[in-house]
PDB file of N, CA and C in Angstrom:
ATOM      1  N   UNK A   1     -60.860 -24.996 -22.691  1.00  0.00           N
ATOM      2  CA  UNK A   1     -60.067 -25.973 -23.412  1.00  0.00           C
ATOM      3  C   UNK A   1     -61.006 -26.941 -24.138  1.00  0.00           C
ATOM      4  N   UNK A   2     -60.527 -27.124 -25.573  1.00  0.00           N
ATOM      5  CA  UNK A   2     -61.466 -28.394 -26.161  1.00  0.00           C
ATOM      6  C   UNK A   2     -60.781 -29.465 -26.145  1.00  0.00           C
ATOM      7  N   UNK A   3     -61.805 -30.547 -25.823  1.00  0.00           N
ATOM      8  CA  UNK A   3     -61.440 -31.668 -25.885  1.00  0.00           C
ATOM      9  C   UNK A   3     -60.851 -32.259 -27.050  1.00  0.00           C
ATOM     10  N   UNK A   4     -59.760 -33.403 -26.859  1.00  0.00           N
ATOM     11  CA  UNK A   4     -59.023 -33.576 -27.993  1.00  0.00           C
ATOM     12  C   UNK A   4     -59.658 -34.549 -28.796  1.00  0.00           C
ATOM     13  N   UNK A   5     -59.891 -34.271 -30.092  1.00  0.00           N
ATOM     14  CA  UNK A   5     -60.709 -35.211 -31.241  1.00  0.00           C
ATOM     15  C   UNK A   5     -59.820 -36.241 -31.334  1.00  0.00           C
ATOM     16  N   UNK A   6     -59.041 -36.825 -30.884  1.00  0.00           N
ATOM     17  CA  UNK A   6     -58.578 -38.263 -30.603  1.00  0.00           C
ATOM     18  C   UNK A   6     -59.546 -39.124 -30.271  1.00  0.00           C
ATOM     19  N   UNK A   7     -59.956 -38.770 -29.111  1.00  0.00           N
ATOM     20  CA  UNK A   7     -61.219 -39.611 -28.574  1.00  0.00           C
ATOM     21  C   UNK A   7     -62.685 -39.220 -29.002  1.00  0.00           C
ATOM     22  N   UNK A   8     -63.510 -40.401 -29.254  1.00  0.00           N
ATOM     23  CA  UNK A   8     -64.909 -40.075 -29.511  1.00  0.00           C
ATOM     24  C   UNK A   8     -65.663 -40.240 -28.204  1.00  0.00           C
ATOM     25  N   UNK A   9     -66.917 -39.808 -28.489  1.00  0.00           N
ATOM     26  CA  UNK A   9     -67.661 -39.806 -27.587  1.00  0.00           C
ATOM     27  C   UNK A   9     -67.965 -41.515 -27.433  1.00  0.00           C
ATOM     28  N   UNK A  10     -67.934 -42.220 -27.838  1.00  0.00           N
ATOM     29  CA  UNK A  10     -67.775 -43.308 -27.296  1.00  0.00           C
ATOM     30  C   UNK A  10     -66.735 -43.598 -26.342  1.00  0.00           C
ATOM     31  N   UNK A  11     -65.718 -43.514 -26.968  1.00  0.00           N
ATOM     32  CA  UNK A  11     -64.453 -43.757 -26.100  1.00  0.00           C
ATOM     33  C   UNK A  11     -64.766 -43.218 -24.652  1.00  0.00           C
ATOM     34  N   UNK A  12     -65.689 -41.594 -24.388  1.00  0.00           N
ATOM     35  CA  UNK A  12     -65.305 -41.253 -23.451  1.00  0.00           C
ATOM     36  C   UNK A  12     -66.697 -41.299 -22.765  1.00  0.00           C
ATOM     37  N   UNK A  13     -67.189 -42.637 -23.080  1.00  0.00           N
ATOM     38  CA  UNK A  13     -68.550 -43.229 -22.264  1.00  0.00           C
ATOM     39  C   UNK A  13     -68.109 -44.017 -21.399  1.00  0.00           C
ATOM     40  N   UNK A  14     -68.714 -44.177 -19.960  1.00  0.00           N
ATOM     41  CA  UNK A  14     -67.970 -44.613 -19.187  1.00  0.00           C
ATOM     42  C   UNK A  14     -68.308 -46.091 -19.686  1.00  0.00           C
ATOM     43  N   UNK A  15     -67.535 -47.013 -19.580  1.00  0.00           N
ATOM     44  CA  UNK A  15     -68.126 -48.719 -19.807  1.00  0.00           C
ATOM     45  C   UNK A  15     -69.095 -48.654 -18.860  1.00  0.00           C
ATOM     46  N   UNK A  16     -70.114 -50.384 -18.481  1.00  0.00           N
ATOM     47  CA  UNK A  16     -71.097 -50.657 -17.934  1.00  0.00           C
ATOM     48  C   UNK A  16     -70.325 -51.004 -16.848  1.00  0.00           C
ATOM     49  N   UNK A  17     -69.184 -51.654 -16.817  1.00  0.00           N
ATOM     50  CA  UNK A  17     -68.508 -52.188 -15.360  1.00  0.00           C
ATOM     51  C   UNK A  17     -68.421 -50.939 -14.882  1.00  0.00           C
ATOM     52  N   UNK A  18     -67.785 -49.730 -15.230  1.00  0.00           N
ATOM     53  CA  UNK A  18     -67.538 -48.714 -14.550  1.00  0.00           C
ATOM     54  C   UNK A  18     -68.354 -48.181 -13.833  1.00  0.00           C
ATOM     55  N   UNK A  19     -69.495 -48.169 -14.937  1.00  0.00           N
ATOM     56  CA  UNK A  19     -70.792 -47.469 -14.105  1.00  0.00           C
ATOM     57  C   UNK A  19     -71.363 -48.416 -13.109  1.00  0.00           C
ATOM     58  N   UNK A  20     -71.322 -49.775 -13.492  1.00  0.00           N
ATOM     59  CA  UNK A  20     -71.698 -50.237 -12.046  1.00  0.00           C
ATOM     60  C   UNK A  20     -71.020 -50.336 -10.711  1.00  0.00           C
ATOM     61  N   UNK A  21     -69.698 -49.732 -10.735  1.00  0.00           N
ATOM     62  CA  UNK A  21     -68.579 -49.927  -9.794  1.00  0.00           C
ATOM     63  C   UNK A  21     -69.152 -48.754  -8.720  1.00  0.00           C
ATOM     64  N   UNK A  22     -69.469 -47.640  -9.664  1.00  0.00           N
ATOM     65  CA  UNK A  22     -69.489 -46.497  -8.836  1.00  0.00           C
ATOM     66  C   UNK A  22     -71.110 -46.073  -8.724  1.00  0.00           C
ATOM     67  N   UNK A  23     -72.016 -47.255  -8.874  1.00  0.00           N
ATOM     68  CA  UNK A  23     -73.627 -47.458  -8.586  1.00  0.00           C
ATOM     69  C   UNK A  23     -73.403 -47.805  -7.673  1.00  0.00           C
ATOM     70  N   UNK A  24     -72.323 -48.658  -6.842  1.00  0.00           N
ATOM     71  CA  UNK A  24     -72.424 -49.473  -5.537  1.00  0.00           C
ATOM     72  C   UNK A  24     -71.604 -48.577  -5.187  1.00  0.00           C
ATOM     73  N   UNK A  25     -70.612 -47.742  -5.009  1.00  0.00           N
ATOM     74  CA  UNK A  25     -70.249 -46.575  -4.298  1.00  0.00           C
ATOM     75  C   UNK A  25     -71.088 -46.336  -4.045  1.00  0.00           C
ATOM     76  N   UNK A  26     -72.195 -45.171  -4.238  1.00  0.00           N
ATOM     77  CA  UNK A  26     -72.846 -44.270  -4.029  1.00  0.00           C
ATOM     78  C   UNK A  26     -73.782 -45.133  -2.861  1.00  0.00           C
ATOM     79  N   UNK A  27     -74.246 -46.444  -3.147  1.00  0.00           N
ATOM     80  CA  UNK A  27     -75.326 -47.564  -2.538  1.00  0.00           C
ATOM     81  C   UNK A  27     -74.171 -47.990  -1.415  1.00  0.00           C
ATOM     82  N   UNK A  28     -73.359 -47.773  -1.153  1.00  0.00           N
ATOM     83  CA  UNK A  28     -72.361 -47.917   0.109  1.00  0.00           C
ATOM     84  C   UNK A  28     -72.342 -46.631   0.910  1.00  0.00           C
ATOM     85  N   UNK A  29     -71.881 -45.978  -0.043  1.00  0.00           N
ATOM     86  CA  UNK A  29     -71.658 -44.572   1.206  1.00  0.00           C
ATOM     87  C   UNK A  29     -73.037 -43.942   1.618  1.00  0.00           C
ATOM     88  N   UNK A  30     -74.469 -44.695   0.938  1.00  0.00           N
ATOM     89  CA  UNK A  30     -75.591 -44.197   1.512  1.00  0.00           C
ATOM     90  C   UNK A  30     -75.671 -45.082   2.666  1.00  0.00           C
ATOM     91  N   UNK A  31     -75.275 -46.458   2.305  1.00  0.00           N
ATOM     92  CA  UNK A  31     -75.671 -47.641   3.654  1.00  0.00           C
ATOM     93  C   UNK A  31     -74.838 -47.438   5.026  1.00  0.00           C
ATOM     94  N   UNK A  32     -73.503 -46.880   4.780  1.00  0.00           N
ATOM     95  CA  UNK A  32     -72.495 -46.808   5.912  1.00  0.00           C
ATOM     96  C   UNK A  32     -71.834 -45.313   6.200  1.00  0.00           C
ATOM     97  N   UNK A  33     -72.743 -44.421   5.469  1.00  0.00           N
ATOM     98  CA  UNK A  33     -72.592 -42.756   5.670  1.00  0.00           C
ATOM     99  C   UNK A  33     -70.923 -42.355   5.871  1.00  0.00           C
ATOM    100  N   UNK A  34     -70.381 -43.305   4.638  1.00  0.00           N
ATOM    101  CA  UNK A  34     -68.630 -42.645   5.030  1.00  0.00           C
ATOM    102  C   UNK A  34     -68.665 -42.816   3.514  1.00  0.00           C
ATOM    103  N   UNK A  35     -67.250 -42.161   3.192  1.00  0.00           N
ATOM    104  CA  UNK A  35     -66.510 -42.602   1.797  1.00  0.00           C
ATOM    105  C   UNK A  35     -66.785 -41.624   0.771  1.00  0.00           C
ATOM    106  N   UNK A  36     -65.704 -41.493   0.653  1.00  0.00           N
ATOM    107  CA  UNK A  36     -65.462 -39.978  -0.529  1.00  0.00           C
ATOM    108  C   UNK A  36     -65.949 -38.766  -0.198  1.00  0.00           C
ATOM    109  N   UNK A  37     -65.711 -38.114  -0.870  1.00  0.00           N
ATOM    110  CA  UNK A  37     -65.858 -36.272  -0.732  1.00  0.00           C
ATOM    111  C   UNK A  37     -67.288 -36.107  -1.629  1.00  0.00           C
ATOM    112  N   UNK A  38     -67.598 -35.029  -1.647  1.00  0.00           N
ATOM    113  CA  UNK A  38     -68.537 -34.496  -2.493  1.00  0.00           C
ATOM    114  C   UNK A  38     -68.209 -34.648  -3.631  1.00  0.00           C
ATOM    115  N   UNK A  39     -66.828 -34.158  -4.375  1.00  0.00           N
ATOM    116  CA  UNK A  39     -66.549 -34.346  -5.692  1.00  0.00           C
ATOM    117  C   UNK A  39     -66.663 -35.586  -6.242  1.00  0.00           C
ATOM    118  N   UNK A  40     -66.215 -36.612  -5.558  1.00  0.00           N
ATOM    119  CA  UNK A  40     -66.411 -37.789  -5.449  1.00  0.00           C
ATOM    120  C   UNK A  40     -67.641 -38.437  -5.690  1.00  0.00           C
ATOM    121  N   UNK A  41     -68.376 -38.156  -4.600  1.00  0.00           N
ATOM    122  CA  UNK A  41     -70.283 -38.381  -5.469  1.00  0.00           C
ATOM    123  C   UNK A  41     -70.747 -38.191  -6.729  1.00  0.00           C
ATOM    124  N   UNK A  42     -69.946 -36.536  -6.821  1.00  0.00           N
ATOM    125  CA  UNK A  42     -71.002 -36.277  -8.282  1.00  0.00           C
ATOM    126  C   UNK A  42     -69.743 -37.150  -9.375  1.00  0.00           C
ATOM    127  N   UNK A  43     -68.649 -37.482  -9.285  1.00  0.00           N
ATOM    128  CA  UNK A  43     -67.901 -38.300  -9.912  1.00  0.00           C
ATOM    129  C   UNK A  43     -69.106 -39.790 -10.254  1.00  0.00           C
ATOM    130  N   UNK A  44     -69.064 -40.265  -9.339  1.00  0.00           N
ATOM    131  CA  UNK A  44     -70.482 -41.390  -9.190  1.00  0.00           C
ATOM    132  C   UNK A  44     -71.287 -40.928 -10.014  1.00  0.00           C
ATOM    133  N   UNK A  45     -72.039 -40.033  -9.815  1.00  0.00           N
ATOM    134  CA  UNK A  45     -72.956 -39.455 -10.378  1.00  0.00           C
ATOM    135  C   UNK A  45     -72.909 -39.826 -12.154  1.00  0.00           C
ATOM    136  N   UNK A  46     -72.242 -38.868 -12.640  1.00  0.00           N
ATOM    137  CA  UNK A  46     -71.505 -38.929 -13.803  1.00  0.00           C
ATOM    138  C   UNK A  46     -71.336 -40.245 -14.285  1.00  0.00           C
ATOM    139  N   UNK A  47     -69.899 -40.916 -13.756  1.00  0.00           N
ATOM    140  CA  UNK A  47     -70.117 -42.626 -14.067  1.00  0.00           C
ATOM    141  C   UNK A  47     -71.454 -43.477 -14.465  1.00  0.00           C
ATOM    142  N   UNK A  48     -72.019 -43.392 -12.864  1.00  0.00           N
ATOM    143  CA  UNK A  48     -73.185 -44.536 -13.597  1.00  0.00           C
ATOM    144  C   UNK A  48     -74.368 -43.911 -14.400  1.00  0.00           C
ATOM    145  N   UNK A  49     -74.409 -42.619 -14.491  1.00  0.00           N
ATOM    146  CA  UNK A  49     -75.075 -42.163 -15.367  1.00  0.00           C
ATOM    147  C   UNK A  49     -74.821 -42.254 -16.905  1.00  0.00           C
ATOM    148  N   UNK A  50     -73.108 -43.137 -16.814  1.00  0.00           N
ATOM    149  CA  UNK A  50     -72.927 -42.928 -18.275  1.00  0.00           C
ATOM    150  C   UNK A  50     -72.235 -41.434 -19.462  1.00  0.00           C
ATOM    151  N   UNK A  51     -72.045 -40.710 -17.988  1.00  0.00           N
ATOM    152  CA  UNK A  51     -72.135 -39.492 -19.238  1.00  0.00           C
ATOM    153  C   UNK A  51     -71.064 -39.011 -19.737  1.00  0.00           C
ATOM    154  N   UNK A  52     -70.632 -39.159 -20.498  1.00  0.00           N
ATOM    155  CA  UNK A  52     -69.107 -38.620 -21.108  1.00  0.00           C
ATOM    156  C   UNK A  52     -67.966 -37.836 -20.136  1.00  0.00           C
ATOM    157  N   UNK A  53     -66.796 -38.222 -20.466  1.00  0.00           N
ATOM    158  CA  UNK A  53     -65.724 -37.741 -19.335  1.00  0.00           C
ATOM    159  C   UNK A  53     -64.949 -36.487 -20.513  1.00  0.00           C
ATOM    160  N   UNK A  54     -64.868 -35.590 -19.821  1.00  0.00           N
ATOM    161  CA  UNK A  54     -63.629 -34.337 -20.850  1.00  0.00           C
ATOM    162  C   UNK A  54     -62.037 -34.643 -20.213  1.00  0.00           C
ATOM    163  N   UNK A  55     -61.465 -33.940 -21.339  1.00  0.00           N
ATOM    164  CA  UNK A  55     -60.040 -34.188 -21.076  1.00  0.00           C
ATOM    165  C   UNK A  55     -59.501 -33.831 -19.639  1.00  0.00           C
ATOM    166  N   UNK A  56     -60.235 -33.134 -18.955  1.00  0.00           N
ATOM    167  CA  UNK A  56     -59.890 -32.545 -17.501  1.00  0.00           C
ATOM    168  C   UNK A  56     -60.674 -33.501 -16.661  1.00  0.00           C
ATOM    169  N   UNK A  57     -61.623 -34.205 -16.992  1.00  0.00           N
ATOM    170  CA  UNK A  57     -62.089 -35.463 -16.281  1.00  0.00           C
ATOM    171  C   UNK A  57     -60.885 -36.043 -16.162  1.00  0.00           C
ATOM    172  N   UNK A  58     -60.654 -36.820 -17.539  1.00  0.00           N
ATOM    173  CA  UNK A  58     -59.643 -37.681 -17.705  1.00  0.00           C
ATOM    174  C   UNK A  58     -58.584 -37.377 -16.903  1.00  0.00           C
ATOM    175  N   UNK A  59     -57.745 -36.265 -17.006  1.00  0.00           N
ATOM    176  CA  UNK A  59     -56.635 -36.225 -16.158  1.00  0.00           C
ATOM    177  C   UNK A  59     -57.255 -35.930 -14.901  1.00  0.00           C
ATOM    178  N   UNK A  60     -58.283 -35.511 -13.727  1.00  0.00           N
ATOM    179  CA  UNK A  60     -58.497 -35.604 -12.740  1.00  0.00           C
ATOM    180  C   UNK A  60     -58.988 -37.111 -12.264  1.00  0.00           C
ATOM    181  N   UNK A  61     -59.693 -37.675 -12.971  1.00  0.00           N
ATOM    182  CA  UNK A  61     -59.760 -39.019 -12.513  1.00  0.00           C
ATOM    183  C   UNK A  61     -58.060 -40.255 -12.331  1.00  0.00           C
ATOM    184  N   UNK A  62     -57.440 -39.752 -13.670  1.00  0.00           N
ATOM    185  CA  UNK A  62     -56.145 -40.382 -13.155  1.00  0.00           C
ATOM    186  C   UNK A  62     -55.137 -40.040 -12.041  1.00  0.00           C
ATOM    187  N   UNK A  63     -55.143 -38.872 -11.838  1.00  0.00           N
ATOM    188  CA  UNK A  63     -54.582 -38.276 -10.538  1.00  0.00           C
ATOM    189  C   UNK A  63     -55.220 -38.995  -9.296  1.00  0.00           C
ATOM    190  N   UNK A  64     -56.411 -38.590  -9.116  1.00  0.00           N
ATOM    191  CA  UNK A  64     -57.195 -39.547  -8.202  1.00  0.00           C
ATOM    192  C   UNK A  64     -56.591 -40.978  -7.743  1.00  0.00           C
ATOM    193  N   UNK A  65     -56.717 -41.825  -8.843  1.00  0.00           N
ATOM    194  CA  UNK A  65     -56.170 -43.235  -8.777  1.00  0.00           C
ATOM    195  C   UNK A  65     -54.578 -43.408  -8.628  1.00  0.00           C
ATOM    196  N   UNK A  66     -53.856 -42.451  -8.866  1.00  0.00           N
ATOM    197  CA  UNK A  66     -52.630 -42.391  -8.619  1.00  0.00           C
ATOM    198  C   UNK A  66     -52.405 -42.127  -7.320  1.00  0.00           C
ATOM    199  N   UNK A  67     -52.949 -40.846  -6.581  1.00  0.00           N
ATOM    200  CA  UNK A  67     -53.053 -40.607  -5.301  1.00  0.00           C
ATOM    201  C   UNK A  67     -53.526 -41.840  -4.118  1.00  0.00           C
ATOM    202  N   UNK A  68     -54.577 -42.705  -4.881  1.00  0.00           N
ATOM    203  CA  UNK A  68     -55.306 -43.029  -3.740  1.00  0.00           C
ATOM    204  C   UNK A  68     -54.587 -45.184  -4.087  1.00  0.00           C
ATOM    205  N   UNK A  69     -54.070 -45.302  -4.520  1.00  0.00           N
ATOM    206  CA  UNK A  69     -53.944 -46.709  -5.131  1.00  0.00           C
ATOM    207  C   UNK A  69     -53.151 -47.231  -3.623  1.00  0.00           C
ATOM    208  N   UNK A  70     -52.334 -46.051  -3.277  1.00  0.00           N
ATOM    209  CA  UNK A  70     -51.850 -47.149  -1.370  1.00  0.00           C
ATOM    210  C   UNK A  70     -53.373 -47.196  -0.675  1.00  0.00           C
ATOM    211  N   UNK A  71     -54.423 -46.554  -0.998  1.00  0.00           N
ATOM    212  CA  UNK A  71     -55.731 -46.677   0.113  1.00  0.00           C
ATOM    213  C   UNK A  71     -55.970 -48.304  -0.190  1.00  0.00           C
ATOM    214  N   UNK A  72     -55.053 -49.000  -1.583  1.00  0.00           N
ATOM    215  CA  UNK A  72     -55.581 -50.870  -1.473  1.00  0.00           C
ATOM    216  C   UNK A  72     -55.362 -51.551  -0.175  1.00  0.00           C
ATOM    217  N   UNK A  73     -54.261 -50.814   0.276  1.00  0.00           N
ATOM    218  CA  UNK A  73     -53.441 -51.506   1.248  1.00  0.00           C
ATOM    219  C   UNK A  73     -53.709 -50.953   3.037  1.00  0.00           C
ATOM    220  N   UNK A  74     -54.742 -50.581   2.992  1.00  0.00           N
ATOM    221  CA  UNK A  74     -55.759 -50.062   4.323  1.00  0.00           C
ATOM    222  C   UNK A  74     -56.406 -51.132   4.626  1.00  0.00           C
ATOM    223  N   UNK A  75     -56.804 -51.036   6.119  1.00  0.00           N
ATOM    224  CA  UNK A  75     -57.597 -52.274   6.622  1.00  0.00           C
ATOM    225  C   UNK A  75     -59.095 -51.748   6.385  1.00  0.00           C
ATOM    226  N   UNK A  76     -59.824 -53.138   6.319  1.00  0.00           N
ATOM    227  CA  UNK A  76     -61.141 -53.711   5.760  1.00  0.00           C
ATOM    228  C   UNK A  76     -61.311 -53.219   4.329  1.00  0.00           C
ATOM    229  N   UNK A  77     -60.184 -52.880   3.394  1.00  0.00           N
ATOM    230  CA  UNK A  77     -60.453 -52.896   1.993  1.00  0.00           C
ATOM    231  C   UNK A  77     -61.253 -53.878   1.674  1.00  0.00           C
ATOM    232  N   UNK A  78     -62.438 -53.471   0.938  1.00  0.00           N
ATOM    233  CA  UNK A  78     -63.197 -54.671   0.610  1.00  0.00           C
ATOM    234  C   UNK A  78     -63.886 -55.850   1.689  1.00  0.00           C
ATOM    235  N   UNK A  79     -64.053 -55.130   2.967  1.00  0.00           N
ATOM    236  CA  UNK A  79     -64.741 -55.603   3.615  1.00  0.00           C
ATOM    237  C   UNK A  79     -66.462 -56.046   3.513  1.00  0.00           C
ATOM    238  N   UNK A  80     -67.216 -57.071   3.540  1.00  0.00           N
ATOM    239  CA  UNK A  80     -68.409 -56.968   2.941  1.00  0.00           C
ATOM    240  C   UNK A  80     -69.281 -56.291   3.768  1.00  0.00           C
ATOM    241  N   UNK A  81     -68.725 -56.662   5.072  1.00  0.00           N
ATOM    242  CA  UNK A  81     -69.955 -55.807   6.051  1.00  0.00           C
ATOM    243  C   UNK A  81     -69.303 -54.505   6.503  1.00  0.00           C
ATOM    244  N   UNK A  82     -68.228 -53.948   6.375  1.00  0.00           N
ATOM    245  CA  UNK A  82     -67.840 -52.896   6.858  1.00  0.00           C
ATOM    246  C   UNK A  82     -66.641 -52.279   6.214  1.00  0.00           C
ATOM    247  N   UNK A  83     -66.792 -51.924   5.280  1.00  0.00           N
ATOM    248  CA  UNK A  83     -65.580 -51.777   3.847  1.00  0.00           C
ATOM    249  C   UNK A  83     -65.172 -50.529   4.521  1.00  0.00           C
ATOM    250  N   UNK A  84     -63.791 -50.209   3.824  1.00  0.00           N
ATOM    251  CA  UNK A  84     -63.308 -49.035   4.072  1.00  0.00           C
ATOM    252  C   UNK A  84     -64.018 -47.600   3.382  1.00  0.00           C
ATOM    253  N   UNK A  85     -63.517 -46.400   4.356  1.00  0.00           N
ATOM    254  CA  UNK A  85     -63.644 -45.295   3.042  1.00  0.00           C
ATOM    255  C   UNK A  85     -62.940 -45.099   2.440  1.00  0.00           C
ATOM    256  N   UNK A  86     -62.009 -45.421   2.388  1.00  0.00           N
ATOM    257  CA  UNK A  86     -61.056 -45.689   1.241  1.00  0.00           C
ATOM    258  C   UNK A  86     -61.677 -46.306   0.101  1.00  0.00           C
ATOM    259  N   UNK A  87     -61.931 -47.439   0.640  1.00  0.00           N
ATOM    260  CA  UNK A  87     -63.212 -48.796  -0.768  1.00  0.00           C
ATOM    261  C   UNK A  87     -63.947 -47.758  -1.288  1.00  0.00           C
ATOM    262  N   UNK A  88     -64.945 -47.055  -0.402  1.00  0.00           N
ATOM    263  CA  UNK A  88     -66.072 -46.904  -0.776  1.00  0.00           C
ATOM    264  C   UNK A  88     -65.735 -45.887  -1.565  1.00  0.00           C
ATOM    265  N   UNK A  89     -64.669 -45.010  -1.823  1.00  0.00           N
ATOM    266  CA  UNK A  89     -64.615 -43.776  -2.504  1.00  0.00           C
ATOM    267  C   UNK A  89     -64.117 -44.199  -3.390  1.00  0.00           C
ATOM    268  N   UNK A  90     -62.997 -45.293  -3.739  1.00  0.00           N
ATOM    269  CA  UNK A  90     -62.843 -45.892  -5.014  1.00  0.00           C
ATOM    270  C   UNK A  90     -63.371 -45.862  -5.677  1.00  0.00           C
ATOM    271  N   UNK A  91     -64.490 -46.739  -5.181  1.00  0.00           N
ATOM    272  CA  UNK A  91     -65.715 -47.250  -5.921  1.00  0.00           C
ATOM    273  C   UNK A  91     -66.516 -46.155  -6.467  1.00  0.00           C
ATOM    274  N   UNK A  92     -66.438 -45.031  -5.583  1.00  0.00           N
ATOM    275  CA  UNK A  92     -67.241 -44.052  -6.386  1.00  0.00           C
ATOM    276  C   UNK A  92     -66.015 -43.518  -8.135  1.00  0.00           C
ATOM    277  N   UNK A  93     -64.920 -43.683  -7.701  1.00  0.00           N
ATOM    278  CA  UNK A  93     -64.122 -43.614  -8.965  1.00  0.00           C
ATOM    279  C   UNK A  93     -64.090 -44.293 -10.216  1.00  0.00           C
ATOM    280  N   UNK A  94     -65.226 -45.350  -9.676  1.00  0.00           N
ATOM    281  CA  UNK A  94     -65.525 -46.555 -10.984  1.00  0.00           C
ATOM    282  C   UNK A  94     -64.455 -47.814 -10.388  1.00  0.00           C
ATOM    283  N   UNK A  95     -63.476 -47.848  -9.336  1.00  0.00           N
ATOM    284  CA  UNK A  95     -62.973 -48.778  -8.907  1.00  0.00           C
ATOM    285  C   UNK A  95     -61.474 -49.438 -10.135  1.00  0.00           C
ATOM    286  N   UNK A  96     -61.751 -50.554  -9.804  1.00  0.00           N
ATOM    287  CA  UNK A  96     -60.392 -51.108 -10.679  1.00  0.00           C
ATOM    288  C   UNK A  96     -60.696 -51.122 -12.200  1.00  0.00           C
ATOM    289  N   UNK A  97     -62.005 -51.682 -12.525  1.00  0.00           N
ATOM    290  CA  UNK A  97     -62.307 -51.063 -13.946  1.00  0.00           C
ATOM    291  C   UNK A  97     -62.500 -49.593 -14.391  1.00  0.00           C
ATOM    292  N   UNK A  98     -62.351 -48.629 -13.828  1.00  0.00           N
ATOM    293  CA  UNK A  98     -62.843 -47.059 -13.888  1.00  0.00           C
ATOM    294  C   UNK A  98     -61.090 -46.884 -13.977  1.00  0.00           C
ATOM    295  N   UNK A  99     -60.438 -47.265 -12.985  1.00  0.00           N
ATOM    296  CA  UNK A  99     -58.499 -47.200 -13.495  1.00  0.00           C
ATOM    297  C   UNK A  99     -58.241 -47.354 -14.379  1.00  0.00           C
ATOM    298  N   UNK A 100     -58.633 -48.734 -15.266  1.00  0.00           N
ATOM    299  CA  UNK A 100     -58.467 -49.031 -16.134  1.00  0.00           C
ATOM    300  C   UNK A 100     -58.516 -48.678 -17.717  1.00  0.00           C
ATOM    301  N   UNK A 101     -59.959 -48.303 -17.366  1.00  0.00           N
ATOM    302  CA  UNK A 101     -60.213 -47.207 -18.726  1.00  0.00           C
ATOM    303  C   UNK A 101     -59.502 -45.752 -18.614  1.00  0.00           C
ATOM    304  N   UNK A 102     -59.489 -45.495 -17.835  1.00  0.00           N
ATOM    305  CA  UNK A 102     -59.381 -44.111 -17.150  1.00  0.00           C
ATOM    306  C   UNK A 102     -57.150 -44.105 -17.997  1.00  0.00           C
ATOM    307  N   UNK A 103     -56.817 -44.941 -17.553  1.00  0.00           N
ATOM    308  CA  UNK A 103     -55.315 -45.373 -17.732  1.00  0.00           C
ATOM    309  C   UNK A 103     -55.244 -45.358 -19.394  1.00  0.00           C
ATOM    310  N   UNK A 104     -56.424 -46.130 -20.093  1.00  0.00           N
ATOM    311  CA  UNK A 104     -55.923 -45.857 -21.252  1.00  0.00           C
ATOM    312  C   UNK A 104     -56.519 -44.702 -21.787  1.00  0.00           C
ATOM    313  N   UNK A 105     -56.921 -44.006 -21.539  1.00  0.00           N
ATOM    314  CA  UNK A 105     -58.122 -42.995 -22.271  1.00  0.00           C
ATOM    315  C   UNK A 105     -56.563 -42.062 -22.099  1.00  0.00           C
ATOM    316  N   UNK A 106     -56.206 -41.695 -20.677  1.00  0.00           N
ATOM    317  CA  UNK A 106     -54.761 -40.847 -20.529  1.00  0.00           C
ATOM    318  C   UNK A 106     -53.562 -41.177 -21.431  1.00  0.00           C
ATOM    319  N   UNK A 107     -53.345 -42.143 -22.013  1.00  0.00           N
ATOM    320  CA  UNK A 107     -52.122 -42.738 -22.764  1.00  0.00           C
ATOM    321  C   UNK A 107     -52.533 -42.197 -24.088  1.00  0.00           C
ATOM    322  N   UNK A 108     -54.140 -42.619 -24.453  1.00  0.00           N
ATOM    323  CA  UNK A 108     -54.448 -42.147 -25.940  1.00  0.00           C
ATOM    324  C   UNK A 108     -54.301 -40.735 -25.854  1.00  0.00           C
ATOM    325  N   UNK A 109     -54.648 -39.945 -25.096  1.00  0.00           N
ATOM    326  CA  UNK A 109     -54.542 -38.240 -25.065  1.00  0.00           C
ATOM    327  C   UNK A 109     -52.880 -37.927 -25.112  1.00  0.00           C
ATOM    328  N   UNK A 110     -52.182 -38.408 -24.591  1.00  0.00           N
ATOM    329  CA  UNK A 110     -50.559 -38.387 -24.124  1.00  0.00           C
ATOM    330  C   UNK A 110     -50.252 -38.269 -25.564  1.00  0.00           C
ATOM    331  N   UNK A 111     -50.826 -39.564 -26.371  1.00  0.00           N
ATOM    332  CA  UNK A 111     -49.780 -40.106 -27.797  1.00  0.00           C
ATOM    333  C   UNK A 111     -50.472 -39.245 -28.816  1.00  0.00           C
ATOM    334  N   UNK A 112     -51.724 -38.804 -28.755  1.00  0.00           N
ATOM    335  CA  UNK A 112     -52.160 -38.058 -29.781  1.00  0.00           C
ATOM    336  C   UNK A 112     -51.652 -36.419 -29.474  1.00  0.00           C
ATOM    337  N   UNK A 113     -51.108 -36.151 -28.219  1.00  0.00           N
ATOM    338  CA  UNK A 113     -50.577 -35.148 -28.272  1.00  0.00           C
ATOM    339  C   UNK A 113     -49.148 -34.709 -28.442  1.00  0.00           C
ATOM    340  N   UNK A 114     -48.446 -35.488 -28.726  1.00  0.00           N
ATOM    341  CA  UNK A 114     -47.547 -35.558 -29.174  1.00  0.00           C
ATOM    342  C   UNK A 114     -46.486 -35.706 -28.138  1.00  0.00           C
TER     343      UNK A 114
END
């Protein structure tokens, strides 16, 4: 499948908040050896590396955040000394700014597809 020329490769750079959301994922689930899956890492990976998301990113990262948005409402969300894996895998998702983009990047693909 090709990606839809709606979006540029800018558009589908992750922002700097994003990538730093899911720099401290990865720097969490190394410090407290929990949080997220493998896919999840190299998700991290990707993010703070910056490197462009495809249309099957896009819709797997929004699924993700759709699935996981009751994990806000788990205990020690956002705990400083002992965060959830729930948190910590967020975070590897790019977190509340990584939703965010992630939310509109899916709406622009939606409307350019008619």
């Amino acid at each position: 499948m090709i990606d839809h020329p709606a979006l540029s490769d800018e558009d589908r750079t992750p922002p700097a908040t994003v990538a730093a959301q899911a720099a401290r994922g990865l720097a969490l689930r190394e410090e407290h050896g929990r949080g997220g899956t493998e896919v999840g890492e190299r998700r991290a990976e990707q993010l703070s590396d910056r490197r462009t998301v495809s249309d099957r990113d896009i819709k797997s990262m929004y699924s993700y955040f759709a699935r996981h948005a009751v994990d806000k409402h788990g205990r020690d969300w956002a705990n400083p000394k002992k965060p959830s894996a729930g948190y910590i895998a967020w975070l590897l998702w790019g977190g509340d700014p990584g939703r965010e983009w992630i939310n509109g990047l899916r709406a622009r693909l939606r409307e350019a597809q008619g």
